[in-house]
Protein backbone atom coordinates (compact mmCIF):
# COMPACT_ATOMS: atom_id res chain seq x y z
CA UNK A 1 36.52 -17.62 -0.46
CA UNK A 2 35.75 -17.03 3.20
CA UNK A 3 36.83 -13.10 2.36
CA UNK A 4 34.24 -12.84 -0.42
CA UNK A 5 31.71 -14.36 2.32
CA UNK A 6 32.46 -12.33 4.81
CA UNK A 7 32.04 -9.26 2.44
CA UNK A 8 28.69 -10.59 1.52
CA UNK A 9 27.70 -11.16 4.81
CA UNK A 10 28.38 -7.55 6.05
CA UNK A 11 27.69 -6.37 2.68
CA UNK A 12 24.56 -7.83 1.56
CA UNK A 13 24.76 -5.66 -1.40
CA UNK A 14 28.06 -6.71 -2.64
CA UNK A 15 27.19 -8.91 -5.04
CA UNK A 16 24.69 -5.83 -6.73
CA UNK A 17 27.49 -2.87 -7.34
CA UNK A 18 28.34 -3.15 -10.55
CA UNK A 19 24.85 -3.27 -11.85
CA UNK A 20 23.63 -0.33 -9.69
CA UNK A 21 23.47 3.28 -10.98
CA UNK A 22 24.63 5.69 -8.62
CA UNK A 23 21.82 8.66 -8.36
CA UNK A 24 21.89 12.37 -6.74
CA UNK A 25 19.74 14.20 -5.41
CA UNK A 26 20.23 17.38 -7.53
CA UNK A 27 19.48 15.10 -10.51
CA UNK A 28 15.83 14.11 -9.01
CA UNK A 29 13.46 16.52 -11.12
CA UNK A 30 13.75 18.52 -14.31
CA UNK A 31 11.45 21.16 -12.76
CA UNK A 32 9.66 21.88 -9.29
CA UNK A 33 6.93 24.02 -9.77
CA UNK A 34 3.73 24.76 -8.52
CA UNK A 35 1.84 22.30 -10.90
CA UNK A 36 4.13 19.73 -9.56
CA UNK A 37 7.14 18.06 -10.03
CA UNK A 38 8.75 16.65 -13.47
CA UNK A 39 11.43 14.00 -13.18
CA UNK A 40 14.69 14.17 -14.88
CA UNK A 41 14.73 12.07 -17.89
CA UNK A 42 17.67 10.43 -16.30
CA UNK A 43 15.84 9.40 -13.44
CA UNK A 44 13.16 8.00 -15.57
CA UNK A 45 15.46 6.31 -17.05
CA UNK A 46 16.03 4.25 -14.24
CA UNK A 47 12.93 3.30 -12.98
CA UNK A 48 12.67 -0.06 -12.05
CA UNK A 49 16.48 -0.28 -11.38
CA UNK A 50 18.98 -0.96 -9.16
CA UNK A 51 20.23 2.73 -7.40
CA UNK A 52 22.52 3.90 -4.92
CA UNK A 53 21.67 7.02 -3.05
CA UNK A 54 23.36 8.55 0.53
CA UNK A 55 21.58 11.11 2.31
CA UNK A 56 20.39 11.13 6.46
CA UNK A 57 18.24 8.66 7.98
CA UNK A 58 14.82 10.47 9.31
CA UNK A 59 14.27 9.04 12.70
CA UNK A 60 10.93 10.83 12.82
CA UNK A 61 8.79 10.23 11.47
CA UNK A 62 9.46 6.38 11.28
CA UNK A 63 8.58 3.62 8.60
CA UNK A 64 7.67 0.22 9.05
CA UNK A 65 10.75 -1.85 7.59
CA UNK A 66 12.87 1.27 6.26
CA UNK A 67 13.05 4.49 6.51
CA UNK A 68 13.12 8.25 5.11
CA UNK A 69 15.98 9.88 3.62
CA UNK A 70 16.65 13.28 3.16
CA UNK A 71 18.94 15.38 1.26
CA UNK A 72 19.81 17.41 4.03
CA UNK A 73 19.78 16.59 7.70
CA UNK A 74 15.85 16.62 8.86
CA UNK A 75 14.62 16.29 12.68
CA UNK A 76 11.38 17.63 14.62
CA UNK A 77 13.06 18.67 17.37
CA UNK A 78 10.05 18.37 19.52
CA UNK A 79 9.01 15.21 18.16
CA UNK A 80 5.05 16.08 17.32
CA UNK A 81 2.81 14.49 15.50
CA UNK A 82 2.66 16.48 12.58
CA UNK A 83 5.54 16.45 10.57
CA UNK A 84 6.74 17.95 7.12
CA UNK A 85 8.99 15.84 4.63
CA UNK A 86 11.19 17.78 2.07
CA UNK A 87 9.40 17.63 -0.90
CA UNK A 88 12.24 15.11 -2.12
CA UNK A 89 12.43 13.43 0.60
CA UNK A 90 12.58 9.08 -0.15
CA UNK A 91 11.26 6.29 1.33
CA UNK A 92 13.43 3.24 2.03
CA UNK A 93 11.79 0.04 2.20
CA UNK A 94 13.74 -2.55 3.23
CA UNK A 95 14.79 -6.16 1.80
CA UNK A 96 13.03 -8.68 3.76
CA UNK A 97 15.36 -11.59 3.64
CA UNK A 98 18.57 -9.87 5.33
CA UNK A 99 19.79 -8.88 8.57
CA UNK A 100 19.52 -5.21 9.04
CA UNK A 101 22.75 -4.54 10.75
CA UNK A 102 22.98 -0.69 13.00
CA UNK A 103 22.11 1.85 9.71
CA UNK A 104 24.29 5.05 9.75
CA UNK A 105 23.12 8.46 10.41
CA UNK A 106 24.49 9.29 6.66
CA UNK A 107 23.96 6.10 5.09
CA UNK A 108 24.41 4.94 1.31
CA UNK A 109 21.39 2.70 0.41
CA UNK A 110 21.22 0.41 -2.86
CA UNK A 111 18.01 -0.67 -4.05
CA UNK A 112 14.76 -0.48 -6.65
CA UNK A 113 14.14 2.71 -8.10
CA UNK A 114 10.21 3.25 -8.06
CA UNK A 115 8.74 6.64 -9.46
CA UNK A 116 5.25 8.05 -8.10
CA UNK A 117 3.32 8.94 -5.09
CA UNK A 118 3.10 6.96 -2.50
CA UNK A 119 1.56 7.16 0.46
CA UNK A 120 2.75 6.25 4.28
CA UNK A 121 0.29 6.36 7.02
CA UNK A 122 -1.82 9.22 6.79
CA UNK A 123 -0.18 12.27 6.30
CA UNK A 124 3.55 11.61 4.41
CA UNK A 125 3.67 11.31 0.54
CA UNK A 126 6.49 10.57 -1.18
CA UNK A 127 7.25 10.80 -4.85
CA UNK A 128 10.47 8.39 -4.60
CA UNK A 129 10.95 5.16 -3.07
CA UNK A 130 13.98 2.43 -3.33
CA UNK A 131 12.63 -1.01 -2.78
CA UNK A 132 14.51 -4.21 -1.71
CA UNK A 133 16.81 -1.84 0.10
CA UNK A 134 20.54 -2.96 1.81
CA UNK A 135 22.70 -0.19 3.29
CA UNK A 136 26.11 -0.15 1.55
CA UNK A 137 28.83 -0.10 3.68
CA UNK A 138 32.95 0.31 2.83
CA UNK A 139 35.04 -2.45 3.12
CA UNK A 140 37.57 -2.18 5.17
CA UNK A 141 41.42 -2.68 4.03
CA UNK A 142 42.77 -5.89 6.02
């Protein structure tokens, strides 16, 4: 009992993996084209559902309670203003009621699959974000 605690308490999504879909980033869009973007039918699919994704944290620009992932690794160097998301870049928004323990450079995330633009501040528009967010992280063998 005080393992599967413990777990849960590190782990706040524990109790979620079986129920979450696990989704890539080369399965995002069924085209990308200069009229705009088409999901995957797989990814509409899941709308509205419990996902696990792992790409790099974004430390700029930042987001009020999460943050952005990218497929690839994705700094401004210089640390302007003006910044440029990948296209596919997602926003993380985190789950209110936990602890947010130290987040990985590379972390895997687990949370609500939302489709559609969104806006962040002024300038950064996303057309993915994962809601009610926990970072996953191994257990450790004892």
């Amino acid at each position: 009992m005080a393992t599967i605690l413990l777990r849960l308490l590190l782990n706040p999504a524990a109790a979620d993996h079986s129920s979450a879909a696990v989704i890539t980033w080369e399965t995002f869009y069924k085209s990308v084209r200069a009229e705009g973007l088409t999901f995957s039918d797989r990814l509409k699919s899941l709308d509205s559902k419990r996902v696990r994704l792992r790409g790099y944290a974004v430390n700029h620009p930042r987001l009020d309670g999460g943050l952005f992932l990218t497929r690839f690794e994705h700094e401004d160097p210089d640390g302007v203003d003006e910044h440029d998301l990948p296209f596919d870049a997602v926003a993380v928004l985190w789950k209110e009621s936990i602890e947010l323990p130290p987040v990985p450079r590379r972390p895997t995330i687990e949370g609500v699959l939302r489709l559609g633009n969104r806006r962040f501040d002024d300038d950064v528009v996303v057309t993915i974000t994962i809601e009610e967010a926990v970072p996953v992280y191994r257990e450790k063998e004892d």
